[in-house]
N, C-alpha and C. Protein backbone atom coordinates (compact mmCIF):
# COMPACT_ATOMS: atom_id res chain seq x y z
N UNK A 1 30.13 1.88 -10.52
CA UNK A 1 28.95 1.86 -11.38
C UNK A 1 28.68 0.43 -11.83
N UNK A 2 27.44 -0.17 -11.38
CA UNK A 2 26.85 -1.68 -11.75
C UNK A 2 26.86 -1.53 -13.48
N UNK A 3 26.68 -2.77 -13.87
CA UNK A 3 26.33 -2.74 -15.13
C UNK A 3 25.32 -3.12 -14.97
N UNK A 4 24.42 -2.48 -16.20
CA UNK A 4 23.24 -2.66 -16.43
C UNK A 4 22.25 -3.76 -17.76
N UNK A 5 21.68 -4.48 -16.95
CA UNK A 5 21.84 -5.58 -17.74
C UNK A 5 20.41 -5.53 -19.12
N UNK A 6 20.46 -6.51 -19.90
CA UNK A 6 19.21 -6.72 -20.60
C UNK A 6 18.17 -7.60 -20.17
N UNK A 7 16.97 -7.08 -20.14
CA UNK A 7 15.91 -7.79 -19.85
C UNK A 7 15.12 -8.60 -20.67
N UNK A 8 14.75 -9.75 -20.62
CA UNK A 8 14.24 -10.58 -21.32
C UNK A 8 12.62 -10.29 -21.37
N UNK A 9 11.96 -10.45 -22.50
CA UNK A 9 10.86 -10.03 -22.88
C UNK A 9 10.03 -11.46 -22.94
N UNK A 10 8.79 -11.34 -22.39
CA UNK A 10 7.88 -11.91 -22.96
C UNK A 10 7.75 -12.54 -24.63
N UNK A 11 7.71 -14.04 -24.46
CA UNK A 11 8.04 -14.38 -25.49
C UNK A 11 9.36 -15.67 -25.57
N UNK A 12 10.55 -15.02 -24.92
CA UNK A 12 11.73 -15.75 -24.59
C UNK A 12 11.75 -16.84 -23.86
N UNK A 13 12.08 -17.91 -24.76
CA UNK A 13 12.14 -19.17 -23.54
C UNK A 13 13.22 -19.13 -22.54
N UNK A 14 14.15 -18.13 -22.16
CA UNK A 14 14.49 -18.01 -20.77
C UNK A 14 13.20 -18.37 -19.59
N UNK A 15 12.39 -17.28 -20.20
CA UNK A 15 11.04 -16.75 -18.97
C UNK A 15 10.35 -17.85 -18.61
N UNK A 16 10.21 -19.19 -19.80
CA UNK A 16 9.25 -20.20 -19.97
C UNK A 16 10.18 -21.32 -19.26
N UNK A 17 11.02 -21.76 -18.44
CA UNK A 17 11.96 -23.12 -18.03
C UNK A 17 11.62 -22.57 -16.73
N UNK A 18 11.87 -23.46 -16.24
CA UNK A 18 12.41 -23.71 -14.60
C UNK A 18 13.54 -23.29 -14.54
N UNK A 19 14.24 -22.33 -13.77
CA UNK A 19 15.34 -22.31 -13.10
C UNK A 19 15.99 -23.33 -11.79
N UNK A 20 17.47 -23.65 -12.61
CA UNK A 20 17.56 -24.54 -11.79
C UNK A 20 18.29 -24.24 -10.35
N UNK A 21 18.11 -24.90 -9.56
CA UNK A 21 18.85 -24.32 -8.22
C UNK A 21 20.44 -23.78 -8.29
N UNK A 22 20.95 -22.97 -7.06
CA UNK A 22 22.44 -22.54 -6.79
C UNK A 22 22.34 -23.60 -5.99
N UNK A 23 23.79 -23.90 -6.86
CA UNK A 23 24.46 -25.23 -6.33
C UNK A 23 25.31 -24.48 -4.81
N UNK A 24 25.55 -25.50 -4.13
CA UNK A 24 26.04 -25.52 -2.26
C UNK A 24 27.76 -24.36 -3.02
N UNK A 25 28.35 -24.94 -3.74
CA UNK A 25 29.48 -24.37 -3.90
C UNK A 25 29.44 -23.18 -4.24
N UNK A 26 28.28 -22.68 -4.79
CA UNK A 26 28.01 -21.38 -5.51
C UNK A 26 28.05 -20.46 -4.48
N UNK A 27 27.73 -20.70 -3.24
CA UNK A 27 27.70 -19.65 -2.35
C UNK A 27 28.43 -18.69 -2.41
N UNK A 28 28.21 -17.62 -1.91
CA UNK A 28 29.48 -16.55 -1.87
C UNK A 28 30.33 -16.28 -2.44
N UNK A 29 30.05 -17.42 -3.55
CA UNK A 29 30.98 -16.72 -4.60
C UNK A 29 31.20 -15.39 -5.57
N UNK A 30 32.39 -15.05 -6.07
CA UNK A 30 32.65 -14.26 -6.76
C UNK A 30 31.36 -13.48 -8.03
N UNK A 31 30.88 -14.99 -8.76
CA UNK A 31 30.23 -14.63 -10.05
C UNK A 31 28.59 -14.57 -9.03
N UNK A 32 28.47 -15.37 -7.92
CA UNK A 32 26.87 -15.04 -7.28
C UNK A 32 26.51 -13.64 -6.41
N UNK A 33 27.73 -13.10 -6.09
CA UNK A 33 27.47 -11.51 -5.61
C UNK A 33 27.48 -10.77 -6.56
N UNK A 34 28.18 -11.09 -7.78
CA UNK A 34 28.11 -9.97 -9.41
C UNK A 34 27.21 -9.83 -9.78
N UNK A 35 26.47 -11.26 -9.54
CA UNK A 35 24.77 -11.36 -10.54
C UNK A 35 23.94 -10.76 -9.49
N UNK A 36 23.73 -11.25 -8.21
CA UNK A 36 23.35 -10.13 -7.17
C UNK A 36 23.33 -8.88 -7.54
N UNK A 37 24.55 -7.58 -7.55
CA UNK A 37 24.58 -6.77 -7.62
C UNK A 37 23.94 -6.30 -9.01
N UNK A 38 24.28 -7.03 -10.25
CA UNK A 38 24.07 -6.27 -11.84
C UNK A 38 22.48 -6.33 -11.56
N UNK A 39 21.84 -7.20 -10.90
CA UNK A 39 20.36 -7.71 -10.99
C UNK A 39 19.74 -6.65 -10.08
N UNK A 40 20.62 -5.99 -8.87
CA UNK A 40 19.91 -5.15 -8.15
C UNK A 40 20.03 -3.45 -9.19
N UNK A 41 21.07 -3.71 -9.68
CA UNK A 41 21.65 -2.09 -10.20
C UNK A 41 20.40 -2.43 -11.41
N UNK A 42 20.46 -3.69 -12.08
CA UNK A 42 19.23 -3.32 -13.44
C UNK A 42 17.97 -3.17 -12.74
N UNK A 43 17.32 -3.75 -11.98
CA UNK A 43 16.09 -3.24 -11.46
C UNK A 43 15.71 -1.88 -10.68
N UNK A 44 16.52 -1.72 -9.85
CA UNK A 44 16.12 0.29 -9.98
C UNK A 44 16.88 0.80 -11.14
N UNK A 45 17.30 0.94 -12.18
CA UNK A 45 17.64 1.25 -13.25
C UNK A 45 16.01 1.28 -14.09
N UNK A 46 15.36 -0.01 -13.70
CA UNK A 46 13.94 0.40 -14.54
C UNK A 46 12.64 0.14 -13.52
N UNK A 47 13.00 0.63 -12.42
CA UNK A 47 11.62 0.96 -11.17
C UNK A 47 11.48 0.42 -11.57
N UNK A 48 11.50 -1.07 -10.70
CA UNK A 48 11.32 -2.49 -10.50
C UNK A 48 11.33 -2.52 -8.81
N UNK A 49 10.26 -3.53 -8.36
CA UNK A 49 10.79 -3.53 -7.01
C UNK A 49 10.66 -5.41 -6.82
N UNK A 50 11.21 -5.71 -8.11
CA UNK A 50 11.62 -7.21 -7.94
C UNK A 50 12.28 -7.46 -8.79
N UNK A 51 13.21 -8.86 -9.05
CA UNK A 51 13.90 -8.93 -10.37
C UNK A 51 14.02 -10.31 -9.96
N UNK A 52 14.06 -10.95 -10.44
CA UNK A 52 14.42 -12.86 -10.95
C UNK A 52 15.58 -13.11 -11.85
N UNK A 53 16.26 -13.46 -11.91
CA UNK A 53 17.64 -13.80 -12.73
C UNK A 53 17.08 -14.51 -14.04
N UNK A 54 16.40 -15.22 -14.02
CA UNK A 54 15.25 -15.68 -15.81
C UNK A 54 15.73 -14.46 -15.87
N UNK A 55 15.16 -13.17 -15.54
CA UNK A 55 14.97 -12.28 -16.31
C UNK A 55 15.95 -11.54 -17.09
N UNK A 56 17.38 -11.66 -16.61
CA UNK A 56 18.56 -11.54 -17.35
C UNK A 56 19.12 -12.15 -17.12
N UNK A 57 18.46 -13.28 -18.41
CA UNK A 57 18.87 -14.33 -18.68
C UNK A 57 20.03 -15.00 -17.76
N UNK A 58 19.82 -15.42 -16.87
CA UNK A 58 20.71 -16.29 -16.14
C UNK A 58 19.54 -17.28 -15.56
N UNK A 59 19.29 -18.81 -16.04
CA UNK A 59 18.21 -19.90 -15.32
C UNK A 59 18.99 -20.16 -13.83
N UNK A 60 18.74 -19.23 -13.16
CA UNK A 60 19.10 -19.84 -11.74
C UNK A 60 18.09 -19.22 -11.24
N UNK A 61 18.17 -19.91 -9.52
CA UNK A 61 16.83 -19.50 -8.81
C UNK A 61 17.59 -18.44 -7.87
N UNK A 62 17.57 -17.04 -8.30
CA UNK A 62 17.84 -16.18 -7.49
C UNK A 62 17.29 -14.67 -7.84
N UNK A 63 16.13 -14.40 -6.81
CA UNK A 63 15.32 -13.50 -6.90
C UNK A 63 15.80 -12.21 -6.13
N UNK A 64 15.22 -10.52 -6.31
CA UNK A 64 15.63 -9.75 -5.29
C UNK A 64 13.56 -9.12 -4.93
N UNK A 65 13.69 -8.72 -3.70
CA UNK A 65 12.55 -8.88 -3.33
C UNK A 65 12.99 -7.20 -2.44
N UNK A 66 11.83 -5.72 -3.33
CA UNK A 66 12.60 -4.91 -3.09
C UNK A 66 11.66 -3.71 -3.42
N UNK A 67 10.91 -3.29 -2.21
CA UNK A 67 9.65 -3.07 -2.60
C UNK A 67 10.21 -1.69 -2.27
N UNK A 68 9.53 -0.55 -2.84
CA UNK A 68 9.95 0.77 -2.60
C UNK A 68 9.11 1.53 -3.53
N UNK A 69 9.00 3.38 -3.08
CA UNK A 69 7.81 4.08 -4.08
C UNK A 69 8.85 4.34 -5.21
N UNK A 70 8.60 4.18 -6.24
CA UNK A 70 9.12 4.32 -7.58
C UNK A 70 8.31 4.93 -8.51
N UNK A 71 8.24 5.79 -9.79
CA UNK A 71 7.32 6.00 -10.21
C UNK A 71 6.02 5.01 -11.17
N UNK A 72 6.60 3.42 -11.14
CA UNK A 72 6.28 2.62 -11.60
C UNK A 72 5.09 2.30 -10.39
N UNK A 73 5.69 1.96 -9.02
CA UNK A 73 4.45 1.49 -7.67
C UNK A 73 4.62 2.40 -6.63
N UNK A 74 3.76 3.99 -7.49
CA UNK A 74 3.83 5.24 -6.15
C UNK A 74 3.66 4.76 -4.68
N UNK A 75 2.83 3.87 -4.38
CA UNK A 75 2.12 3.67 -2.92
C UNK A 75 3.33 2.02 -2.64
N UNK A 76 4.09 2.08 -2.75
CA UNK A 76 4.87 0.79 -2.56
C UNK A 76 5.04 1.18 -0.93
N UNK A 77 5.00 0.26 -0.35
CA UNK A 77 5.92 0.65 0.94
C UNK A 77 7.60 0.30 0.90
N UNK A 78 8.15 1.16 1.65
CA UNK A 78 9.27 0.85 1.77
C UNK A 78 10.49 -0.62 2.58
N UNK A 79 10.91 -1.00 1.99
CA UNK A 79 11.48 -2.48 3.03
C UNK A 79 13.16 -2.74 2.18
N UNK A 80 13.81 -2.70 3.20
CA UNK A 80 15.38 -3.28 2.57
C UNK A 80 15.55 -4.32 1.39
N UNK A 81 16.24 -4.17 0.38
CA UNK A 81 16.02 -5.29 -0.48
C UNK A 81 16.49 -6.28 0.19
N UNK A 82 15.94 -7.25 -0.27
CA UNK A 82 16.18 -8.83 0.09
C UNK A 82 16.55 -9.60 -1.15
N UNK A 83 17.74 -10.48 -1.30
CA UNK A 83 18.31 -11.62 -1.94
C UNK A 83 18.18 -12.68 -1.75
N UNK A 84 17.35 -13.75 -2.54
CA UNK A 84 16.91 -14.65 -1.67
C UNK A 84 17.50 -15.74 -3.06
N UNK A 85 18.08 -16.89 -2.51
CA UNK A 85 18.72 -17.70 -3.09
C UNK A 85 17.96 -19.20 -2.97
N UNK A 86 17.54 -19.59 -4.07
CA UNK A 86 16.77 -20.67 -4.44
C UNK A 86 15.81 -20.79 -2.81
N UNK A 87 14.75 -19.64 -3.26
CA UNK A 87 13.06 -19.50 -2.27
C UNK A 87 12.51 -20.56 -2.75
N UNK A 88 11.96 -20.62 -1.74
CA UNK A 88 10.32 -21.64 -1.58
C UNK A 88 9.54 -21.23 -0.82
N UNK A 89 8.59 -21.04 -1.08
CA UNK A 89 6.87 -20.53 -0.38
C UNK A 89 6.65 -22.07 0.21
N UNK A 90 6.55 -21.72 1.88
CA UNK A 90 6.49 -22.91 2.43
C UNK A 90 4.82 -22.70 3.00
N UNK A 91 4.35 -21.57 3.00
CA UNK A 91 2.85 -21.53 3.23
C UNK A 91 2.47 -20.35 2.59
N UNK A 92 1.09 -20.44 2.15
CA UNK A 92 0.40 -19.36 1.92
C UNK A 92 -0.77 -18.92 2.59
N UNK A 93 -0.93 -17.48 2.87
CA UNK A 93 -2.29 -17.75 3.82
C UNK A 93 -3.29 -18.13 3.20
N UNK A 94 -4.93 -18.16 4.08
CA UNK A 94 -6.13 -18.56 3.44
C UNK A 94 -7.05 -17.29 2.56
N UNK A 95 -6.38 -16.02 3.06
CA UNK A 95 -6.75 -14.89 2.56
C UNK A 95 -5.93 -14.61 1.60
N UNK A 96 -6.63 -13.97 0.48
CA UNK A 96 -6.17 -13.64 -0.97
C UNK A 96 -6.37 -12.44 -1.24
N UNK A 97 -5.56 -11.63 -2.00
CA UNK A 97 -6.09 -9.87 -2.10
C UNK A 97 -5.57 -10.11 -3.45
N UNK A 98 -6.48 -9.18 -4.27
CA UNK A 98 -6.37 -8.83 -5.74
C UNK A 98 -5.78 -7.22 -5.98
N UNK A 99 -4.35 -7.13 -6.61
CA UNK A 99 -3.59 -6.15 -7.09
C UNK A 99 -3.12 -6.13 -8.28
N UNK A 100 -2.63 -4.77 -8.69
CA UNK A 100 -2.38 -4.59 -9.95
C UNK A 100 -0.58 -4.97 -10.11
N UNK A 101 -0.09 -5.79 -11.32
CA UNK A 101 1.27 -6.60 -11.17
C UNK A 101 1.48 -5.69 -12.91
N UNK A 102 2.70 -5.23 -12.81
CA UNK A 102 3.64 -5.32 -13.80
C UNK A 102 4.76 -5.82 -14.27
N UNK A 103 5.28 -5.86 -14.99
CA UNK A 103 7.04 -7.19 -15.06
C UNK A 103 7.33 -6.50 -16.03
N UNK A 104 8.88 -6.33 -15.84
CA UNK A 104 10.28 -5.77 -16.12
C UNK A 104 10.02 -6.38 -17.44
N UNK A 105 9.39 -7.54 -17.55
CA UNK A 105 9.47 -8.69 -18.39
C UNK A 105 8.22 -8.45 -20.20
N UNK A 106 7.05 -7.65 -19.05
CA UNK A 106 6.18 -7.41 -20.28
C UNK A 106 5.69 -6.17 -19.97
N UNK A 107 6.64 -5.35 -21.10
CA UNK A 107 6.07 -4.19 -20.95
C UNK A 107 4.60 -3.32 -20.89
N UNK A 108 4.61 -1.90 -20.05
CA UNK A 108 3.33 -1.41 -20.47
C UNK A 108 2.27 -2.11 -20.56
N UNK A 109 2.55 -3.46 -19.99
CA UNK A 109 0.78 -3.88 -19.56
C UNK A 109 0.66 -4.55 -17.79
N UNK A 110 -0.26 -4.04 -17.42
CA UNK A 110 -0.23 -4.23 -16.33
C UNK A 110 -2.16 -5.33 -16.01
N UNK A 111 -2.22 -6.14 -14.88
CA UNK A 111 -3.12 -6.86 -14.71
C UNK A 111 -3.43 -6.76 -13.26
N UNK A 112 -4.83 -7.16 -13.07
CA UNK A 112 -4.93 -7.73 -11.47
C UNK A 112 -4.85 -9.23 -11.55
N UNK A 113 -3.64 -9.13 -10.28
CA UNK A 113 -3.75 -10.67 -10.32
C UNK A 113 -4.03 -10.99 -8.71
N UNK A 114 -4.83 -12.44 -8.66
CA UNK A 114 -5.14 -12.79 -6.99
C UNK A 114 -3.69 -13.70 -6.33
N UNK A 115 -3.46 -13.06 -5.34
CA UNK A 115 -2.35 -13.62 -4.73
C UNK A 115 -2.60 -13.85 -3.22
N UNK A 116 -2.01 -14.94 -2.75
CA UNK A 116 -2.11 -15.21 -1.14
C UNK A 116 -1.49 -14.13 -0.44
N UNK A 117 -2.69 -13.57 0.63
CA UNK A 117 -1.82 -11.88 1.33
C UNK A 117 -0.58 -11.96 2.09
N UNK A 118 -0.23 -13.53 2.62
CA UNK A 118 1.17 -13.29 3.07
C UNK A 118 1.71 -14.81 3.15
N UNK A 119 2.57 -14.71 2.99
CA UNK A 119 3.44 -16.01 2.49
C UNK A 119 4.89 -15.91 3.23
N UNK A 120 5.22 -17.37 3.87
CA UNK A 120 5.92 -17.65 5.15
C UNK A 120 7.35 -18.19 4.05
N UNK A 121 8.70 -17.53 3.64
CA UNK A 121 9.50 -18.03 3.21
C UNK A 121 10.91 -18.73 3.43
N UNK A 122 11.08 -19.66 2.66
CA UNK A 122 12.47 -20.07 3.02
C UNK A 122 13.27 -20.08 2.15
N UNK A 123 14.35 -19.20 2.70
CA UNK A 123 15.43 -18.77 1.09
C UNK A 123 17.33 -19.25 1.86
N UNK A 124 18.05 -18.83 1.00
CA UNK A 124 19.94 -18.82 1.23
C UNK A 124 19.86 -17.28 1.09
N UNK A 125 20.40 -17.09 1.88
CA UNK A 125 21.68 -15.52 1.35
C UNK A 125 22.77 -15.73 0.87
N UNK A 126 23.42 -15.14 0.40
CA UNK A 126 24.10 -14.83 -0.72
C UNK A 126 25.31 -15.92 -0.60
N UNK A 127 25.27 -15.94 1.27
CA UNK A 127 26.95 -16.64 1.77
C UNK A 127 26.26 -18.10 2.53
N UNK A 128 24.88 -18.44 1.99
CA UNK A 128 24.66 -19.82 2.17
C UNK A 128 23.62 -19.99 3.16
N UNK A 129 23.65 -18.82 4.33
CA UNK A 129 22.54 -19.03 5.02
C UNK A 129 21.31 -19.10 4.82
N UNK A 130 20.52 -19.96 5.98
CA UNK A 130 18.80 -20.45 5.52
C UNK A 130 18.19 -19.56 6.60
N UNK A 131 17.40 -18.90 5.91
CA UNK A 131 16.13 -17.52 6.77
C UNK A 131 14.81 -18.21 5.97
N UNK A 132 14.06 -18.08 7.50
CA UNK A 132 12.45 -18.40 7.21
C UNK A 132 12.00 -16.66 7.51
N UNK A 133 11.45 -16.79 6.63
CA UNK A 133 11.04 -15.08 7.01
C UNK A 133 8.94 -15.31 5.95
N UNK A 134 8.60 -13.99 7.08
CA UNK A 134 7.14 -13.59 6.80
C UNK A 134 6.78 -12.88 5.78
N UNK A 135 6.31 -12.35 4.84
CA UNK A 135 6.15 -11.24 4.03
C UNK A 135 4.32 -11.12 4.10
N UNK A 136 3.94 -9.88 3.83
CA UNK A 136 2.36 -9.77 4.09
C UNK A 136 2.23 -8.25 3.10
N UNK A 137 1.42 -8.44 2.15
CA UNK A 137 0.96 -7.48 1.34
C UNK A 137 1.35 -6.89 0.33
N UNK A 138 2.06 -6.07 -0.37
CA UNK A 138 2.52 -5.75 -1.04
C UNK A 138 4.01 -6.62 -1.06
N UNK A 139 4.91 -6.68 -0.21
CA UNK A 139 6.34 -7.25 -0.45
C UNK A 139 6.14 -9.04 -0.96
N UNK A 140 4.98 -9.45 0.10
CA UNK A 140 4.37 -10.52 -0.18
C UNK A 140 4.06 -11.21 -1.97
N UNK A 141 3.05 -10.30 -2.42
CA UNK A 141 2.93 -10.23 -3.61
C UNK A 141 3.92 -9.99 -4.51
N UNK A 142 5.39 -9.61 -4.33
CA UNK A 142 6.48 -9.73 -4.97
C UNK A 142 7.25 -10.64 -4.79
N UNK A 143 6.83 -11.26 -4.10
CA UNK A 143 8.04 -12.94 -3.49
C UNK A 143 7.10 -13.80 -4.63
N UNK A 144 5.63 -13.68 -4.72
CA UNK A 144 5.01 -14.88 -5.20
C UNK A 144 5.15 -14.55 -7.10
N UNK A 145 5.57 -13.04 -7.11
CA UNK A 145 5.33 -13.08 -8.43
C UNK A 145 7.29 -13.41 -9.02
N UNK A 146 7.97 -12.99 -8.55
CA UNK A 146 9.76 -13.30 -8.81
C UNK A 146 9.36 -14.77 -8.31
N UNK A 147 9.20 -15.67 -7.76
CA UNK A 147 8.60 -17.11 -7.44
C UNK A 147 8.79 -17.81 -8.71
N UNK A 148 7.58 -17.06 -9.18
CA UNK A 148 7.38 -17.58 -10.56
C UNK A 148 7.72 -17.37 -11.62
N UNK A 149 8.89 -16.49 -11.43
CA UNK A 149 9.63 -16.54 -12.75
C UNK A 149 10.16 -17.85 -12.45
N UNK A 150 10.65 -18.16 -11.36
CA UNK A 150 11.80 -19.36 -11.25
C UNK A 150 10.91 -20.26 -12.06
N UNK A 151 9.94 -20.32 -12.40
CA UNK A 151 9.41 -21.30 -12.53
C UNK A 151 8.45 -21.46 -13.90
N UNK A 152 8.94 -20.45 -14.59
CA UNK A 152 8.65 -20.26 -15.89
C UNK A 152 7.23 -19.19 -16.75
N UNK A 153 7.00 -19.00 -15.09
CA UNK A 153 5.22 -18.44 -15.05
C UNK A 153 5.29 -16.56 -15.10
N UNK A 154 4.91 -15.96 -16.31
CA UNK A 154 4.35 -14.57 -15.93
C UNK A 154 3.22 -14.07 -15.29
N UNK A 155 3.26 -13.12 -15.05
CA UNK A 155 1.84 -12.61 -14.22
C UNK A 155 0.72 -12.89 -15.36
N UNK A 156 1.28 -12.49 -16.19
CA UNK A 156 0.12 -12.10 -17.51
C UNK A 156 -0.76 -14.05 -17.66
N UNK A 157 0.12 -14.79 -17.52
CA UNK A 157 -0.43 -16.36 -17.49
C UNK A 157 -1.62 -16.54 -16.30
N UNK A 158 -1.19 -15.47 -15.16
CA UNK A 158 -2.42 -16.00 -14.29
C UNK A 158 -3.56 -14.82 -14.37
N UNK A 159 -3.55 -14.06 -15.37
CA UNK A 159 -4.85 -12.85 -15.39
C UNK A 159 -5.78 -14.13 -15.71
N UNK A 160 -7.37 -14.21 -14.77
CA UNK A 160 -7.82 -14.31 -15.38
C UNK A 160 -8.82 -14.09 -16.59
N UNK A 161 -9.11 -14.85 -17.76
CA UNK A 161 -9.40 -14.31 -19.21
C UNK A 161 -10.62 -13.57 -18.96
C-alpha cells in the first residue's frame, strides 16, 4: 500500500518556483522511485491523470503523464502512465485545440485552456534514460499542463480573463 500524499493548493509558493532539475546521481535511486510511486498512488487516489512533484511538495522536475477514464475525465483515453524526469517540450505544433483543464492543485474549478495539439518530448526515466517521444491530444495537453507546474504556472494563470 503507497502512501498517500498531500496536495498543495493554490496559493502555496511550492506551485509558484521553478522546480529545479534531478541531479545525474539521482537516478534510480532509492528516494526517486519512492517519490515516483507515492506521486503515482496520490494521483489515482484523487482521479488525476497527471501529477507534478510541486504538487507534493517536492521542487523537482518530475512529472507523471497518465491519462485514463476516471470519474474526474469520463472521455480520457486510455495510455500507460509515463514518468518523465526533468521534460522539455522541444516542439509544439502550429495547431491549437481548446479543452476543459482541472488541477489536483485547485479545486472544483475547472477552465478552457488553449494548448498546442501535440507536442514532441524529451524526458529521463526513472534509471536515467533519454526518450523523445510524441504526445497528440488529450495526453498531449497533460504533458503541457504538469510542464508547468515545473515551472510555477497553473492552468487557472492561462484562462483567458
Amino acid at each position: 500500500m503507497s502512501v498517500i500524499l498531500p496536495v498543495a493548493q493554490r496559493g502555496e509558493e511550492i506551485l509558484k518556483i521553478k522546480a529545479a532539475a534531478v541531479a545525474h546521481a539521482e537516478f534510480n535511486s532509492e528516494w526517486l522511485l519512492q517519490l515516483a510511486s507515492t506521486m503515482h498512488a496520490t494521483m489515482l487516489e484523487r482521479n488525476g491523470v497527471g501529477i507534478a512533484a510541486p504538487q507534493v511538495y517536492i521542487s523537482k522536475r518530475v512529472i507523471i503523464v497518465a491519462s485514463r477514464a476516471n470519474p474526474r475525465y469520463p472521455d480520457a483515453p486510455e495510455m500507460d502512465p509515463v514518468v518523465m524526469v526533468n521534460p522539455e517540450i522541444l516542439e509544439f505544433s502550429q495547431a491549437t485545440c481548446l479543452g476543459e483543464e482541472g488541477c489536483l492543485s485547485v479545486l472544483n474549478e475547472r477552465g478552457e485552456v488553449e494548448r498546442a495539439q501535440a507536442v514532441k518530448v524529451r524526458y529521463h526515466t526513472l534509471q536515467g534514460e533519454v526518450v523523445e517521444t510524441n504526445f497528440d491530444g488529450f495526453p498531449a495537453r497533460i504533458v503541457q499542463h504538469e510542464v508547468d507546474h515545473l515551472d510555477g504556472v497553473l492552468f487557472v494563470d492561462r484562462l483567458s480573463a
